[in-house]
Protein backbone atom coordinates (compact mmCIF):
# COMPACT_ATOMS: atom_id res chain seq x y z
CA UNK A 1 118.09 108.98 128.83
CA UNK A 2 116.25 109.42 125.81
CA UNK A 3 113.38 107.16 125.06
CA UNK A 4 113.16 103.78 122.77
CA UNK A 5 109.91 102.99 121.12
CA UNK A 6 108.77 99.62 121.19
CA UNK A 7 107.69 97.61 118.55
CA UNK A 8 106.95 94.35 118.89
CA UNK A 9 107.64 91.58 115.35
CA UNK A 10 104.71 91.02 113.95
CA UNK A 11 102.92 94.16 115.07
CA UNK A 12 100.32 96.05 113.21
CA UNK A 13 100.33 99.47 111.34
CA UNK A 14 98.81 101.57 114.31
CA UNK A 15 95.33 103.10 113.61
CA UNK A 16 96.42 106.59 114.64
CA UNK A 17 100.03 108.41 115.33
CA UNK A 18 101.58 106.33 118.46
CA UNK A 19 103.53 103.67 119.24
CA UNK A 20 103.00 100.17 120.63
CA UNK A 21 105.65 100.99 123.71
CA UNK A 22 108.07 103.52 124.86
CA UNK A 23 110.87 102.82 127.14
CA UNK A 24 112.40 105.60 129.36
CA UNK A 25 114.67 105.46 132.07
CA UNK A 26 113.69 102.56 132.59
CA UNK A 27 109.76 102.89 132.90
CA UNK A 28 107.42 101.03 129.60
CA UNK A 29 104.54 102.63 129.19
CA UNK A 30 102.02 101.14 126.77
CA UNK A 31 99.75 102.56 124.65
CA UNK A 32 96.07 101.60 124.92
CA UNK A 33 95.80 98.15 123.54
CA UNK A 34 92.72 97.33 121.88
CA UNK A 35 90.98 93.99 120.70
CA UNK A 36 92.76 94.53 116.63
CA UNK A 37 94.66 92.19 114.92
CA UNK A 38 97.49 92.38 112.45
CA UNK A 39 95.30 94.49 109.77
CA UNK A 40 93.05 96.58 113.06
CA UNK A 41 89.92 94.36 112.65
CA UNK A 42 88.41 93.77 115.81
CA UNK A 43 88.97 89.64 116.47
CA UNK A 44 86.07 88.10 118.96
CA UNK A 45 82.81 90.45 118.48
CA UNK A 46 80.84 90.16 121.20
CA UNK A 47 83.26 87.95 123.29
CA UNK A 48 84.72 90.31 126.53
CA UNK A 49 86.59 87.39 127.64
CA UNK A 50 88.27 86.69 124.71
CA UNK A 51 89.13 90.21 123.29
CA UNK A 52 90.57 90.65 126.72
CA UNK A 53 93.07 87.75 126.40
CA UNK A 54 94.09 89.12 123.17
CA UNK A 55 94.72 92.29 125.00
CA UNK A 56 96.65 91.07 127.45
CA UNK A 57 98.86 88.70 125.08
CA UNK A 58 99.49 92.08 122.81
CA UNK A 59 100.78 94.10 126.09
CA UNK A 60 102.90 91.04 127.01
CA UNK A 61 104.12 90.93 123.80
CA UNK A 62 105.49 94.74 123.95
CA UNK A 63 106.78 93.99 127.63
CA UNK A 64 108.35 91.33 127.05
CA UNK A 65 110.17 93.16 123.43
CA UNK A 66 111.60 96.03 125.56
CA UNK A 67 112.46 92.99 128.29
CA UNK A 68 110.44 92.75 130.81
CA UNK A 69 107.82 90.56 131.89
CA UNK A 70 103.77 90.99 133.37
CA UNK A 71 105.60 90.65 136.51
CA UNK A 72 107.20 94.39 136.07
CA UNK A 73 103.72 95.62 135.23
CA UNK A 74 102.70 98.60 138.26
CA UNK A 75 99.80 99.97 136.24
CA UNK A 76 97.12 99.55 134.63
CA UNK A 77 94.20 101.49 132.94
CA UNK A 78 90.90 99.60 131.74
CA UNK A 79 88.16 101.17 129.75
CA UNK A 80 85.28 99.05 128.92
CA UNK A 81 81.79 99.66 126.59
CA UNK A 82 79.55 98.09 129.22
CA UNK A 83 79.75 97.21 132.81
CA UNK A 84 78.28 93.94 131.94
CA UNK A 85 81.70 92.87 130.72
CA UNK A 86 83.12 93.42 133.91
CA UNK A 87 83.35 89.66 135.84
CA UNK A 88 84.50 88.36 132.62
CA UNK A 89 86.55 90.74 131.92
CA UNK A 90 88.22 90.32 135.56
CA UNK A 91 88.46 86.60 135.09
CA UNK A 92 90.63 87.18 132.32
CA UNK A 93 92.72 89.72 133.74
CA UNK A 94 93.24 87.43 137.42
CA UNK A 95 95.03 85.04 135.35
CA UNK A 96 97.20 87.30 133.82
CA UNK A 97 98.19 88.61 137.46
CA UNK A 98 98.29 86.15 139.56
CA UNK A 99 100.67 87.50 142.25
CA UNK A 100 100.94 91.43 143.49
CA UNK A 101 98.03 92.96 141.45
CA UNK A 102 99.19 96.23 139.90
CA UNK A 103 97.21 99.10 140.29
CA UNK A 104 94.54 100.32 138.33
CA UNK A 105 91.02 101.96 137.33
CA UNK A 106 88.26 101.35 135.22
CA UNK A 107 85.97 103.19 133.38
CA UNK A 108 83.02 102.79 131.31
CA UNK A 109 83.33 104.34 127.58
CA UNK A 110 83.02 104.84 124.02
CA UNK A 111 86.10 102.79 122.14
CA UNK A 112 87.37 104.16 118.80
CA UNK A 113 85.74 100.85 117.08
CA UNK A 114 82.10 100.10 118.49
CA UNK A 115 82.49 95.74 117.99
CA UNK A 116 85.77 96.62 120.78
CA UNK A 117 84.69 95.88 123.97
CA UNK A 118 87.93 96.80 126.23
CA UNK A 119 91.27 98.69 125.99
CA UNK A 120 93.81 98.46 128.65
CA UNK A 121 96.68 101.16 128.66
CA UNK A 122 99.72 99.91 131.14
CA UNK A 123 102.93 101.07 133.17
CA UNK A 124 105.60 98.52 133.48
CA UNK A 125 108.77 99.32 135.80
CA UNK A 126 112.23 97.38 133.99
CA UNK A 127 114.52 99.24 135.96
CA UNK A 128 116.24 96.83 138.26
């Protein structure tokens, strides 16, 4: 099966050569989502909480385009600037999963925009 990229409406001209999504046989994986909004500013400087909500509303939004929903989600990668972030950070994401948590690491790094404070790449199974 060849893969479909994923685009959600809306989306934003990505800041390098990828695409938001890309469905194949039936397995989403998402590119790493960071904190940018329409135009690739970072929204919420300095807020971990809140750029992490906006994460995790972009990723639903390319889930839930190639038809799937959080629910499907069996991955997840997290890279953060600062450990400091992490309880908020977690807050955030807890909500997001309530249920069967999917797996997942985290690392502290650089992010391609210094005000970004976490990306989150993600693996979502649609097959049913």
């Amino acid at each position: 099966m060849p893969k479909q990229v994923i685009i959600p409406p809306g989306s934003g001209t990505p800041i390098a050569p990828f695409s938001p999504g890309a469905l194949a046989d039936g397995v989403l994986y998402v590119s790493g989502t960071l904190p940018f909004d329409a135009q690739n500013n970072v929204v919420c400087p300095g807020d971990a909480a809140a750029q992490t909500r906006h994460v995790l509303e972009i990723i639903k939004g390319v889930i839930e385009t190639a038809g799937g929903t959080l629910e499907d989600v069996t991955f997840n990668a997290l890279f953060l600037t600062d450990w400091q972030h992490y309880a908020a950070i977690n807050q955030v994401y807890a909500d997001y999963f309530p249920g069967d948590k999917p797996a997942r690491f985290c690392i502290q790094c650089g992010l391609v925009k210094p005000e970004a404070l976490i990306e989150i790449a993600t693996t979502a199974h649609l097959a049913k």
